[in-house]
C-alpha atoms as a PDB file:
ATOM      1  CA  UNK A   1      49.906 125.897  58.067  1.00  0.00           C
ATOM      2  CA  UNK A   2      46.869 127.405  57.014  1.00  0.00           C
ATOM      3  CA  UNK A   3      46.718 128.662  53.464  1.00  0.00           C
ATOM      4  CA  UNK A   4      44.752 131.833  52.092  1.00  0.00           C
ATOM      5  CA  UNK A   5      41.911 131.852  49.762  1.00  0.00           C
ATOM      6  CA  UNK A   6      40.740 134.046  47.543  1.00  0.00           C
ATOM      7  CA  UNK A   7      36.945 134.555  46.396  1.00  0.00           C
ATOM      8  CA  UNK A   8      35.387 136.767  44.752  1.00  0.00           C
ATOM      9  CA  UNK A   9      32.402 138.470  46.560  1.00  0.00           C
ATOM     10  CA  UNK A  10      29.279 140.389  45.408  1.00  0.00           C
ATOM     11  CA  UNK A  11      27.167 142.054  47.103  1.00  0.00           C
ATOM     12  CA  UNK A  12      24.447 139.482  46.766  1.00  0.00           C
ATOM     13  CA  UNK A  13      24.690 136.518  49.065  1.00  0.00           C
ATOM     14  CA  UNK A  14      27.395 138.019  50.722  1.00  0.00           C
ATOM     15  CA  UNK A  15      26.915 136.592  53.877  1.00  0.00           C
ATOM     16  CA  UNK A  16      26.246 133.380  52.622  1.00  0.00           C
ATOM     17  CA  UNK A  17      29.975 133.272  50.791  1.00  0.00           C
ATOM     18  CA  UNK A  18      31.853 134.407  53.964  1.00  0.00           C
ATOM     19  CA  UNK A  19      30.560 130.998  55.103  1.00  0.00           C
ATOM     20  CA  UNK A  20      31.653 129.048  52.487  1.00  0.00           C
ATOM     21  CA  UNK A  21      35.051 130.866  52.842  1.00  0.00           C
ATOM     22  CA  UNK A  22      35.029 130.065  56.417  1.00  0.00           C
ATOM     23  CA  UNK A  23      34.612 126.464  55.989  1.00  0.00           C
ATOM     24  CA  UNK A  24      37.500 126.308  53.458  1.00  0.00           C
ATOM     25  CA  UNK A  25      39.736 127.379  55.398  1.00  0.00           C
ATOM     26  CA  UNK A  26      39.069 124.963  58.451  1.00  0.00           C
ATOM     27  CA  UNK A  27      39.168 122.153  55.844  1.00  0.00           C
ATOM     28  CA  UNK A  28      42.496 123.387  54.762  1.00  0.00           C
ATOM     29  CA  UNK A  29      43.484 123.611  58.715  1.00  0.00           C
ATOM     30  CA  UNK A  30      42.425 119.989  59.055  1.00  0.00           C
ATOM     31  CA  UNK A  31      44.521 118.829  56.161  1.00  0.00           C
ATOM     32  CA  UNK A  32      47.394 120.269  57.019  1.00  0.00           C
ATOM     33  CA  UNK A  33      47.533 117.200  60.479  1.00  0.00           C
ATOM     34  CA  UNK A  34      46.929 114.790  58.016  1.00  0.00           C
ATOM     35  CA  UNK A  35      49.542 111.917  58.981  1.00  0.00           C
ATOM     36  CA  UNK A  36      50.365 113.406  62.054  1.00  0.00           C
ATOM     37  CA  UNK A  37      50.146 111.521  64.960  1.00  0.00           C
ATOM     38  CA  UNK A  38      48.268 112.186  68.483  1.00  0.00           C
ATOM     39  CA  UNK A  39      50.226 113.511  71.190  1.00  0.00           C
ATOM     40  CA  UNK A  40      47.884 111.468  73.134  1.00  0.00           C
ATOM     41  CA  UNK A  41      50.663 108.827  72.433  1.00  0.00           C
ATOM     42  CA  UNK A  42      52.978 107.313  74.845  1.00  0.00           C
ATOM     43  CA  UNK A  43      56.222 105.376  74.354  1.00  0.00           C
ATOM     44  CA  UNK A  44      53.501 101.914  74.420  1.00  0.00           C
ATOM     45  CA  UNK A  45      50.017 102.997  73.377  1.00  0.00           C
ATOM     46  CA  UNK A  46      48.221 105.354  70.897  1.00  0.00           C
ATOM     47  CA  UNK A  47      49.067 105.173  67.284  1.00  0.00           C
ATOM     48  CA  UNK A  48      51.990 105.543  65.008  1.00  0.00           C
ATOM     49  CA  UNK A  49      52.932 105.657  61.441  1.00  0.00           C
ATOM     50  CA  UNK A  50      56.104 104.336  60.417  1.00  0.00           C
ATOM     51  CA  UNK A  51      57.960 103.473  56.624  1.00  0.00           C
ATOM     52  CA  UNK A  52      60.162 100.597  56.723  1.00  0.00           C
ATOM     53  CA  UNK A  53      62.366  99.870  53.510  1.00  0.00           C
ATOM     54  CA  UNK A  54      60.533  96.386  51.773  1.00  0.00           C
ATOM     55  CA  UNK A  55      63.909  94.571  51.770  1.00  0.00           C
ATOM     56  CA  UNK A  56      63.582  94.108  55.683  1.00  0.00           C
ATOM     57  CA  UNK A  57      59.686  93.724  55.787  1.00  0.00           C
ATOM     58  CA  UNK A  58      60.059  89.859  57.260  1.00  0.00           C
ATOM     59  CA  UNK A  59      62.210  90.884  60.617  1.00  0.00           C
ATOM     60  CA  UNK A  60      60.333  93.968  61.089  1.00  0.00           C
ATOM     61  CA  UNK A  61      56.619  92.498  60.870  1.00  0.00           C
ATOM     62  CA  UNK A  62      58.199  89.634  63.367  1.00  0.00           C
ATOM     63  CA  UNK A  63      59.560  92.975  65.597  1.00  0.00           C
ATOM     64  CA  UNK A  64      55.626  94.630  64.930  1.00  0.00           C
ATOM     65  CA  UNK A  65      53.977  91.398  66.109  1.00  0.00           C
ATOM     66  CA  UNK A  66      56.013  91.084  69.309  1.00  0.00           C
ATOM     67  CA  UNK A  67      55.347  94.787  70.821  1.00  0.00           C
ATOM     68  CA  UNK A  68      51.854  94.889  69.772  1.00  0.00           C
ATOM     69  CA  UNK A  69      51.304  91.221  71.561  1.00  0.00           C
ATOM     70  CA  UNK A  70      52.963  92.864  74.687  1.00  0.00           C
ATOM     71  CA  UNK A  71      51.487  96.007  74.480  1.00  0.00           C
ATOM     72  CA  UNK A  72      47.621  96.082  73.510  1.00  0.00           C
ATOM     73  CA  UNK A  73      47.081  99.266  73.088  1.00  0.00           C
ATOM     74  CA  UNK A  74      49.641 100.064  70.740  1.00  0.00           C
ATOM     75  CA  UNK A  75      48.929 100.825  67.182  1.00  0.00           C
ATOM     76  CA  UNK A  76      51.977 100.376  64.859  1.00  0.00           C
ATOM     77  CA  UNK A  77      50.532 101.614  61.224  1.00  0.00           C
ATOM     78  CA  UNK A  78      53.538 100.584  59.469  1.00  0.00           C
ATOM     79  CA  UNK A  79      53.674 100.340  55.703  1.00  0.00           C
ATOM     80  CA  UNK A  80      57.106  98.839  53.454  1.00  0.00           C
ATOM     81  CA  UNK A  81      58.013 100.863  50.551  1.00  0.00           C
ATOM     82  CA  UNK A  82      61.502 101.387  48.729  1.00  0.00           C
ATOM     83  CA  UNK A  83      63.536 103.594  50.464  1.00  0.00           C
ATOM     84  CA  UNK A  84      63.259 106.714  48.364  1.00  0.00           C
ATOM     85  CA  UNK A  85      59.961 106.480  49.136  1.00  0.00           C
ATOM     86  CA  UNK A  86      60.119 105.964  52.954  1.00  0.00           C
ATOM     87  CA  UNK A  87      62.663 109.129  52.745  1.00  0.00           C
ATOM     88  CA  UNK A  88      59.838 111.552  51.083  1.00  0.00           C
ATOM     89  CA  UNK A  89      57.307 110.212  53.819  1.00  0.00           C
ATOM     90  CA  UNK A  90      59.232 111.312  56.469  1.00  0.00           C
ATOM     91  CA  UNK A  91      60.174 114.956  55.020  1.00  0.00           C
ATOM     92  CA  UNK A  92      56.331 115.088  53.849  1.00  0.00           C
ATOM     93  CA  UNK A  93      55.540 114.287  57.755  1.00  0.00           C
ATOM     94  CA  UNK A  94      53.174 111.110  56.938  1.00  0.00           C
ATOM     95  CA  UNK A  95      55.296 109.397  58.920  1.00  0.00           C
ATOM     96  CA  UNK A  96      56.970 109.577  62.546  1.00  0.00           C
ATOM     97  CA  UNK A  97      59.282 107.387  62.102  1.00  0.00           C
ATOM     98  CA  UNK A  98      61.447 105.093  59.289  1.00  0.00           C
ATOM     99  CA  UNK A  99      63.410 101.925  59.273  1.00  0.00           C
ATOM    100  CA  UNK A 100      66.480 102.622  55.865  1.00  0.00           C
ATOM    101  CA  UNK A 101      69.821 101.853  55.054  1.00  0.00           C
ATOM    102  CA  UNK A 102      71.256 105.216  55.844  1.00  0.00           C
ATOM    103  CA  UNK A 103      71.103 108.325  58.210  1.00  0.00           C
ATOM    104  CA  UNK A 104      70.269 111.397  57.316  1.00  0.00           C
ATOM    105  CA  UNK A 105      72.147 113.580  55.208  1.00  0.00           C
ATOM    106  CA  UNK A 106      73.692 117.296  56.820  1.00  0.00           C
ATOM    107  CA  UNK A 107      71.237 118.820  54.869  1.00  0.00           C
ATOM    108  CA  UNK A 108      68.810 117.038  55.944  1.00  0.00           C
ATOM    109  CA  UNK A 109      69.145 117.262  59.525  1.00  0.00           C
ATOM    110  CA  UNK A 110      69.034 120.695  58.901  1.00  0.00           C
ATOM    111  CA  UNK A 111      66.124 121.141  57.211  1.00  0.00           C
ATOM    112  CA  UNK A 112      64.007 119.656  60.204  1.00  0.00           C
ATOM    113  CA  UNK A 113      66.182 121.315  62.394  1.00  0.00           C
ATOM    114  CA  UNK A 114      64.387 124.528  60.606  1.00  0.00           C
ATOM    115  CA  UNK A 115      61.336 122.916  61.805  1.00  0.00           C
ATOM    116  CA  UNK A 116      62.146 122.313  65.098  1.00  0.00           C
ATOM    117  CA  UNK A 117      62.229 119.201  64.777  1.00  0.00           C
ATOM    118  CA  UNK A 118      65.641 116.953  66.056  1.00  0.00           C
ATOM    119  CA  UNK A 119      65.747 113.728  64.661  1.00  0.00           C
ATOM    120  CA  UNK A 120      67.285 110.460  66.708  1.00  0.00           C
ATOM    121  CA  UNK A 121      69.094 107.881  64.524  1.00  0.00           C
ATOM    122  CA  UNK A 122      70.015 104.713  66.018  1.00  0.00           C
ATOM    123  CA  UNK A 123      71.744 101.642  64.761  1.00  0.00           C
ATOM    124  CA  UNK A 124      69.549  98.602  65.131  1.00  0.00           C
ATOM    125  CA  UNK A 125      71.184  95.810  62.263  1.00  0.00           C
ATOM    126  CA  UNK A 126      73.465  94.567  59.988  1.00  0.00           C
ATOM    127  CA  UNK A 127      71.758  93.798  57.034  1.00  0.00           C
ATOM    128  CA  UNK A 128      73.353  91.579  53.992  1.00  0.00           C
ATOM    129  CA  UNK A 129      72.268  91.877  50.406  1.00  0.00           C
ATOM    130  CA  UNK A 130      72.227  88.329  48.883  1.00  0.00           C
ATOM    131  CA  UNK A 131      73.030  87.320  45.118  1.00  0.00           C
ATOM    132  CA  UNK A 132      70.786  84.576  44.172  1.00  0.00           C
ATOM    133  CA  UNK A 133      70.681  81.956  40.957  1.00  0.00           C
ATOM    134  CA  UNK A 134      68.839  79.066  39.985  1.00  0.00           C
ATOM    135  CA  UNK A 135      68.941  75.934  41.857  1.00  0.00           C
ATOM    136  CA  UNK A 136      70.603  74.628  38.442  1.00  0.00           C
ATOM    137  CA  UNK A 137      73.070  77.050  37.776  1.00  0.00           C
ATOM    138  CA  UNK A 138      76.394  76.040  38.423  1.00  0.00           C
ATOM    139  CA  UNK A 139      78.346  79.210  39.401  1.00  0.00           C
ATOM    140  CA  UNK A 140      77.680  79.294  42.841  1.00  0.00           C
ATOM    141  CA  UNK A 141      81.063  81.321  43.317  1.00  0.00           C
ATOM    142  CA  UNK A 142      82.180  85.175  42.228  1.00  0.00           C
ATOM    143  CA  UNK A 143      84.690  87.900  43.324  1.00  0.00           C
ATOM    144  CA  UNK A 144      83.495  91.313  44.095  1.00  0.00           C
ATOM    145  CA  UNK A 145      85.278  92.169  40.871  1.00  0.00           C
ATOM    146  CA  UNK A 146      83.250  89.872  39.010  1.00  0.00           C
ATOM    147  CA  UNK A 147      79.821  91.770  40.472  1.00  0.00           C
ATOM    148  CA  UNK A 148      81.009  94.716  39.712  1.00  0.00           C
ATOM    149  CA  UNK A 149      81.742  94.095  36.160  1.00  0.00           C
ATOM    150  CA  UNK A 150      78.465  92.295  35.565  1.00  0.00           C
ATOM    151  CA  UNK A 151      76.711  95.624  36.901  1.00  0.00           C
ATOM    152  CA  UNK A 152      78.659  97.679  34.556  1.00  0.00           C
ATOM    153  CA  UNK A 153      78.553  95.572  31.595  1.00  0.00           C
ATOM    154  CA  UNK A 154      81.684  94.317  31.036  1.00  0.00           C
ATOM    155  CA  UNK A 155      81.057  90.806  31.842  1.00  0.00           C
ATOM    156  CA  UNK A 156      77.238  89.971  29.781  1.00  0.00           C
ATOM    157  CA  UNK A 157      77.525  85.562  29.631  1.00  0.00           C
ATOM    158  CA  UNK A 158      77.465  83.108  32.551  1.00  0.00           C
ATOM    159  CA  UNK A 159      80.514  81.327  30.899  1.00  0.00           C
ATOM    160  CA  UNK A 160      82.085  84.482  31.495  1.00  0.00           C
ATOM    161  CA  UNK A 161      82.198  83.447  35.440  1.00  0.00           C
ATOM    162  CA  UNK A 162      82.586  79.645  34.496  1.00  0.00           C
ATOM    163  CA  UNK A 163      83.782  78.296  31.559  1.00  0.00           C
ATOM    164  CA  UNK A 164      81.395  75.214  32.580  1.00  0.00           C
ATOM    165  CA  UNK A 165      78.359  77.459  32.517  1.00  0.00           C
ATOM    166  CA  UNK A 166      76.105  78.442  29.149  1.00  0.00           C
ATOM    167  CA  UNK A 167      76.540  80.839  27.174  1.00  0.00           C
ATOM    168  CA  UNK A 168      73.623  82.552  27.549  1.00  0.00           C
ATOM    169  CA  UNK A 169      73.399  86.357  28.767  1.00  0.00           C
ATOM    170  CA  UNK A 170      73.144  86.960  32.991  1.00  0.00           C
ATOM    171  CA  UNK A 171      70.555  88.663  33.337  1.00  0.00           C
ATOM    172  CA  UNK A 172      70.567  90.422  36.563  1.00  0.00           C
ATOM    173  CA  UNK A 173      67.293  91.544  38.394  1.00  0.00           C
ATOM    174  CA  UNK A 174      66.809  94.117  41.827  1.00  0.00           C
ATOM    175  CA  UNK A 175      63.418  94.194  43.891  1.00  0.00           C
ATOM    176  CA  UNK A 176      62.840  97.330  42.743  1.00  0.00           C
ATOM    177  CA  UNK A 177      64.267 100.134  40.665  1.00  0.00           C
ATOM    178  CA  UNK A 178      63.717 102.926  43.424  1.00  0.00           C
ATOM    179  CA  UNK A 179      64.940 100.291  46.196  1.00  0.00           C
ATOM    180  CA  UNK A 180      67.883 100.512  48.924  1.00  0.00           C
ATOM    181  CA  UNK A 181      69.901  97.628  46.589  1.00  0.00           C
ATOM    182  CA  UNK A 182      70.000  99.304  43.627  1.00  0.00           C
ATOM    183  CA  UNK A 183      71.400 102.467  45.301  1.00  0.00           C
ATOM    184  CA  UNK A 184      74.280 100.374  47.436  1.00  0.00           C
ATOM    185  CA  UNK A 185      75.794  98.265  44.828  1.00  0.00           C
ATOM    186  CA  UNK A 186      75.708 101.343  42.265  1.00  0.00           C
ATOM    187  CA  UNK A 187      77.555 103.968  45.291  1.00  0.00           C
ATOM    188  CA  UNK A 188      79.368 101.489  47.003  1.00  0.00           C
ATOM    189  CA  UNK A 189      80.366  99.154  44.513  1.00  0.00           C
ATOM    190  CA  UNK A 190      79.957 100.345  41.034  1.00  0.00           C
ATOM    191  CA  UNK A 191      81.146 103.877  41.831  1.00  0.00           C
ATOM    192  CA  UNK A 192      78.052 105.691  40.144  1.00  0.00           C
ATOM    193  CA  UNK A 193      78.664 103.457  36.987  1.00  0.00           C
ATOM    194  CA  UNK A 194      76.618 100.575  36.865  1.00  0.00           C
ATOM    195  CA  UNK A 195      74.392  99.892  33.448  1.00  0.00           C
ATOM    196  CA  UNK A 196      70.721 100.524  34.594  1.00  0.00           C
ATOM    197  CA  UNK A 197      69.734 100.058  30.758  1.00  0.00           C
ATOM    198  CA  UNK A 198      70.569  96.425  30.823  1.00  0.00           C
ATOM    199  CA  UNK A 199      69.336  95.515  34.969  1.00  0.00           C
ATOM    200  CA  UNK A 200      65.860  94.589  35.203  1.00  0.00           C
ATOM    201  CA  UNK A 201      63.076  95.620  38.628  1.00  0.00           C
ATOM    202  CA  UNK A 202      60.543  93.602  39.648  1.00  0.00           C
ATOM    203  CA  UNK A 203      58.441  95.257  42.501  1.00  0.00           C
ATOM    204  CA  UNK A 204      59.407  93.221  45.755  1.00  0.00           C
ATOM    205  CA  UNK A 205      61.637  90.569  46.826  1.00  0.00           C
ATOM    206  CA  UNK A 206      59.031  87.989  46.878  1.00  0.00           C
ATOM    207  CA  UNK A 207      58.659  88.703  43.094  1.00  0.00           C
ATOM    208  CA  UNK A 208      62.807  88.393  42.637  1.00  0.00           C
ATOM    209  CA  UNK A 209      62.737  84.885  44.658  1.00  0.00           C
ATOM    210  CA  UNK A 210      59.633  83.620  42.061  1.00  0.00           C
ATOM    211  CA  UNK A 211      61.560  84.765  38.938  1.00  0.00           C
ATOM    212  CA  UNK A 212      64.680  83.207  40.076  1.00  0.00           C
ATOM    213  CA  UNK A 213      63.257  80.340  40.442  1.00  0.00           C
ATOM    214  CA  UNK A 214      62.156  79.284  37.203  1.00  0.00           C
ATOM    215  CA  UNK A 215      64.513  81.063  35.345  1.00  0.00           C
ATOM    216  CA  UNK A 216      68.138  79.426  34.681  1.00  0.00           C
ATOM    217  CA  UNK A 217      69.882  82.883  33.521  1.00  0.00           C
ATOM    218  CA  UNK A 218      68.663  85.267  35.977  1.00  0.00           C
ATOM    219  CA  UNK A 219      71.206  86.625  39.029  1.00  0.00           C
ATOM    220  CA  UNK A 220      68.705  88.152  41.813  1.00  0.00           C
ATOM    221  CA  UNK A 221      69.182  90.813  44.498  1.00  0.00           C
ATOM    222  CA  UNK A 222      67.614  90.226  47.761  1.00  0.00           C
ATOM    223  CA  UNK A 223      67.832  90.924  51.286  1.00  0.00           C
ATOM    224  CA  UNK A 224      69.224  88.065  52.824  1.00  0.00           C
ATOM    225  CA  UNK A 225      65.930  87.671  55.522  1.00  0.00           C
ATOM    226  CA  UNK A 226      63.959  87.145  52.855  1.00  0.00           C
ATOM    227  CA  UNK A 227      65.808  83.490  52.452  1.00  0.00           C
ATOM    228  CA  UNK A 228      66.718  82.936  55.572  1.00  0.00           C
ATOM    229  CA  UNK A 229      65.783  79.858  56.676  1.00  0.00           C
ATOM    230  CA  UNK A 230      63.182  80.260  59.995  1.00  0.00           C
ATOM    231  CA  UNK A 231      64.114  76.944  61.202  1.00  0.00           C
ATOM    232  CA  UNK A 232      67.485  76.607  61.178  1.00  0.00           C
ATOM    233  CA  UNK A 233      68.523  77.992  64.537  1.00  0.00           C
ATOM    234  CA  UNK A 234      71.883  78.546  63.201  1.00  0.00           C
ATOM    235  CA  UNK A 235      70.981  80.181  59.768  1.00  0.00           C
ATOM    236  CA  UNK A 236      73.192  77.932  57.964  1.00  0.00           C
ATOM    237  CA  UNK A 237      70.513  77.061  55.621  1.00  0.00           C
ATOM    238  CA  UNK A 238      68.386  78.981  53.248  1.00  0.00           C
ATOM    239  CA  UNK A 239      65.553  79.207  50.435  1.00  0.00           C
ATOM    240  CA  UNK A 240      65.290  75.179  49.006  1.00  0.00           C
ATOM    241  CA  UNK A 241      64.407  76.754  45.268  1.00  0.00           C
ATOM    242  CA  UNK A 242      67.090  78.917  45.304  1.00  0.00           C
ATOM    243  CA  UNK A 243      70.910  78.785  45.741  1.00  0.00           C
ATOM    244  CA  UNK A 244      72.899  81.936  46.713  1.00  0.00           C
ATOM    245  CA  UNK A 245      76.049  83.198  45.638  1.00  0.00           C
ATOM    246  CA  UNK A 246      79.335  82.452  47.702  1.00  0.00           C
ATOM    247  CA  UNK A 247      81.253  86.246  47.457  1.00  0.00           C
ATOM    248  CA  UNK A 248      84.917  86.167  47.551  1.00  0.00           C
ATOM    249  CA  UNK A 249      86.787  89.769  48.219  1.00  0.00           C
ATOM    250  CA  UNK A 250      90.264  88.349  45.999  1.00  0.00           C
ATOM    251  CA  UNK A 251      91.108  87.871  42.696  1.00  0.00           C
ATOM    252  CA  UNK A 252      89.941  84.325  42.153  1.00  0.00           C
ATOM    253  CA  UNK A 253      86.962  82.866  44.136  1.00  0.00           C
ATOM    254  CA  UNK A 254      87.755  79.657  45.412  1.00  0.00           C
ATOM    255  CA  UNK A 255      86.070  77.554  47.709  1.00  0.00           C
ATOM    256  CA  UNK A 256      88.652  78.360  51.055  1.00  0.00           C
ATOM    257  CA  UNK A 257      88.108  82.805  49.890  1.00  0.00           C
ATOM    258  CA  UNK A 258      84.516  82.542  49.607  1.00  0.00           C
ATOM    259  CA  UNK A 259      81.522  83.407  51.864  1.00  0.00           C
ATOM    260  CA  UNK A 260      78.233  83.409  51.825  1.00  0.00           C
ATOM    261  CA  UNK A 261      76.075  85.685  53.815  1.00  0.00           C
ATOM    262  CA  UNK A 262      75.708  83.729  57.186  1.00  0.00           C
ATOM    263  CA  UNK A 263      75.550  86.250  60.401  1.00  0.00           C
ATOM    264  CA  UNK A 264      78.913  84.915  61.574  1.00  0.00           C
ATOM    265  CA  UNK A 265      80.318  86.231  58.225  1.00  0.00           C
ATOM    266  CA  UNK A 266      78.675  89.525  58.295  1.00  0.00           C
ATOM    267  CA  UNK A 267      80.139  90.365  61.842  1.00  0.00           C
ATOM    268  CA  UNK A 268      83.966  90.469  60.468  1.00  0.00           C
ATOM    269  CA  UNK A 269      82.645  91.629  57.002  1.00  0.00           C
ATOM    270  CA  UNK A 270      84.395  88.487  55.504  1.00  0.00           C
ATOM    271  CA  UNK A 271      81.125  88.185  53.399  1.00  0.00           C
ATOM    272  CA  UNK A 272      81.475  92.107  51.525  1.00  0.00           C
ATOM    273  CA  UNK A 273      77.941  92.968  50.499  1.00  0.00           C
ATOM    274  CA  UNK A 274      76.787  94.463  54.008  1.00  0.00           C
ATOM    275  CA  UNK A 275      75.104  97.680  55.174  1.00  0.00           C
ATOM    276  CA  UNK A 276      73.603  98.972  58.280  1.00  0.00           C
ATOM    277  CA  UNK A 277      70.273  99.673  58.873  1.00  0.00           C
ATOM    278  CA  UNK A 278      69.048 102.334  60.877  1.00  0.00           C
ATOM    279  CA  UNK A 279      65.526 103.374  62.661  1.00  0.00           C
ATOM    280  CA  UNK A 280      65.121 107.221  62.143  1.00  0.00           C
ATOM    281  CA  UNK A 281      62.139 109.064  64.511  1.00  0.00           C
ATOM    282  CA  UNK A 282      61.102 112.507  64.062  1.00  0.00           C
ATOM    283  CA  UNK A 283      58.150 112.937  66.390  1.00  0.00           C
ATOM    284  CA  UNK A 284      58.908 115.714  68.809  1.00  0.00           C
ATOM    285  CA  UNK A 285      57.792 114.091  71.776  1.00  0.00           C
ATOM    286  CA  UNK A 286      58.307 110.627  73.598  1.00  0.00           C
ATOM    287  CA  UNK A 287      55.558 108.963  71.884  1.00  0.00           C
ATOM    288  CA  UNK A 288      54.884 105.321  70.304  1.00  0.00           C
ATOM    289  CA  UNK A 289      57.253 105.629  67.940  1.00  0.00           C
ATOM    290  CA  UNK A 290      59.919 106.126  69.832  1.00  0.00           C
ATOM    291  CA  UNK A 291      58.918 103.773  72.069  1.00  0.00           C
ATOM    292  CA  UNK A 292      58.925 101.316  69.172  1.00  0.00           C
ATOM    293  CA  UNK A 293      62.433 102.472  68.540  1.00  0.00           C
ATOM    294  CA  UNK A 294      63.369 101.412  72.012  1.00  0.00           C
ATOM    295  CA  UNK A 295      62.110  97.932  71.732  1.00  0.00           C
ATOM    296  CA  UNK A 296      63.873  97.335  68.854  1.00  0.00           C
ATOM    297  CA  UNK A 297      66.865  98.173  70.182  1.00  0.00           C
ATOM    298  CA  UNK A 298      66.337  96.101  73.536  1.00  0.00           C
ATOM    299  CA  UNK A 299      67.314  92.719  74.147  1.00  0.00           C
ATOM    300  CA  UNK A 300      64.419  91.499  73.075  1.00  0.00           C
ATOM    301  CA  UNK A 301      64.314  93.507  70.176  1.00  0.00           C
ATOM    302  CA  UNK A 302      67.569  92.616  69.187  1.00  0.00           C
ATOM    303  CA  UNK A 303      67.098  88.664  69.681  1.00  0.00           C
ATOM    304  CA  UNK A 304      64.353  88.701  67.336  1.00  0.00           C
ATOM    305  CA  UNK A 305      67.100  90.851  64.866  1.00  0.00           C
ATOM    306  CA  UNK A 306      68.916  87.786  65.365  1.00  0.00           C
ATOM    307  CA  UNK A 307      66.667  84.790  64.967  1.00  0.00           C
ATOM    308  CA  UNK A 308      65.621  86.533  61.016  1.00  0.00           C
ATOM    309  CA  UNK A 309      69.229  85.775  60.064  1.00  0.00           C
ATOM    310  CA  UNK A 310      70.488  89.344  60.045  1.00  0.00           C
ATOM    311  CA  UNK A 311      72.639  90.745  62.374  1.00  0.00           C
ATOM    312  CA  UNK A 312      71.763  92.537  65.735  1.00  0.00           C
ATOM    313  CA  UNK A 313      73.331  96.059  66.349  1.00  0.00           C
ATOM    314  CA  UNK A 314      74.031  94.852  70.241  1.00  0.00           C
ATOM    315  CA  UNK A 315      72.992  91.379  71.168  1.00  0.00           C
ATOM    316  CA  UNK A 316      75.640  89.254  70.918  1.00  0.00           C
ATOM    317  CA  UNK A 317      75.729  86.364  67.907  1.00  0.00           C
ATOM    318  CA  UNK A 318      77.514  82.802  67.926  1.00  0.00           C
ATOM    319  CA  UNK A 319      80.064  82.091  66.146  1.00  0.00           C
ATOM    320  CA  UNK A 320      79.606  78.233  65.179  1.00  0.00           C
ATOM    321  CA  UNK A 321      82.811  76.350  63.552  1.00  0.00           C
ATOM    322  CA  UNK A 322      81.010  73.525  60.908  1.00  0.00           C
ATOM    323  CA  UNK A 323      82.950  70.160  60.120  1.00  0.00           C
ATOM    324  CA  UNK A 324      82.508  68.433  57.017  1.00  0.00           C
ATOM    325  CA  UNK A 325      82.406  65.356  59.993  1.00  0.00           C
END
């Protein structure tokens, strides 16, 4: 939209100020398509600008690499933010596109509808939140129960969880205090009433990983692909410096109730902290962005979902039975 502006004119230099006023307002003109992307674009070349929540950075800068190896003149400008933030790129139009843990609200559907604008939303992963702990720490087992009520402060000591354990206070740190963790596990699971004064944010999940890792008390949030172990073919392995937490949905958490978040686990839910993650495009034409969109959702989009240790929307996953011999 082009805005108005105002100046004040004498008679001097008059014609010299309707000038000026005419250059303003074709700088304001060109501002306004700032973030917008060509419509020179096709489903596998031009440019596009996409968000993608930071908790699944790894799997989608593996999905990035892939197209943009196949398809050389494709420019994916894609940049990982919390998931607030992605959210107020794509309303602000910086964006054509975003990779979050939710679809869009009524409301907002309808406020791009306004627009003209009809947004796709497509399914592309399963993604599981992990609780990690120091490779020392002993309590390598909790109920859902028990992560609630550290959350909301009713449990504060690890020999709270384990009479075994220290008595020293959990501290519990997210990725980020704007991020896509801290807003599941205080809607889904705390109800709106977990204790933000007493949870700490880092900025990413690198930083959670590093802190956990040299500090005995702490219980870390994480995406699960950020530990996943790249090697291990069957993603029953993760993150040497770092143990994760075994989740159990009953009462007591016992070896036979508990899970921990392996893809075989998150396709029955038996492991409870899961969400899906969705890829969101707003560009009103068939451009890269959508095309993007498409890949992902391919097969080979979806293998590569598979290989980061989360799980793919459609490709299939294997369900492996493990003996102790």
């Amino acid at each position: 939209m082009v805005g108005c502006v105002f100046i004040k004119l004498s008679s001097k230099n008059l014609k010299m100020k309707f000038k000026l006023l005419f250059v303003i307002i074709v700088s304001v003109a060109l501002g306004s398509c700032k973030g917008k992307a060509s419509k020179n674009s096709t489903p596998n070349s031009g440019t596009a600008r996409i968000a993608c929540d930071e908790t699944l950075r790894p799997v989608f800068e593996s999905e990035i690499d892939v197209f943009s190896s196949e398809y050389s003149g494709a420019k994916l400008l894609c940049s990982y933010h919390p998931e607030n933030t992605a959210f107020k790129m794509l309303f602000s139009d910086s964006v054509q596109a975003i990779i979050v843990s939710r679809m869009l609200t009524t409301k907002e559907v309808d406020y791009f509808k306004e627009k003209t604008i009809y947004p796709r939303q497509a399914l592309v992963a399963v993604d599981a939140i992990a609780l990690i702990i120091n490779s020392s720490n002993v309590d390598t087992l909790m109920t859902v129960n028990q992560v609630r009520d550290i959350l909301t402060g009713k449990i504060t000591r690890w020999n709270q969880i384990n009479p075994k354990s220290s008595n020293k206070a959990i501290r519990v740190v997210f990725d980020n205090e704007r991020s896509s963790i801290v807003s599941y596990f205080s809607d889904s699971i705390c109800n709106g009433k977990m204790d933000l004064k007493k949870l700490y944010a880092l900025n990413y999940n690198t930083d959670v990983i590093d802190y956990v890792k040299n500090h005995t008390d702490v219980l870390g949030f994480i995406g699960v692909n950020w530990i996943s172990n790249k090697n291990d073919s069957l993603h029953l392995s993760f993150h040497k410096s770092i143990r994760p937490v075994a989740i159990s949905p009953g009462v007591e958490a016992r070896d036979d109730n508990s899970y921990l978040p392996y893809q075989a686990y998150m396709v029955d839910q038996a492991y409870p902290f899961t969400r899906n993650i969705y890829y969101i495009v707003t560009e009103p034409y068939n451009g890269l962005a959508t095309g993007f969109s498409n890949f992902v959702a391919s097969e080979k989009g979806q293998r590569i979902i598979l290989k980061s240790g989360i799980l793919p929307a459609i490709a299939p996953t294997r369900l492996v039975n493990v003996r102790s011999k």
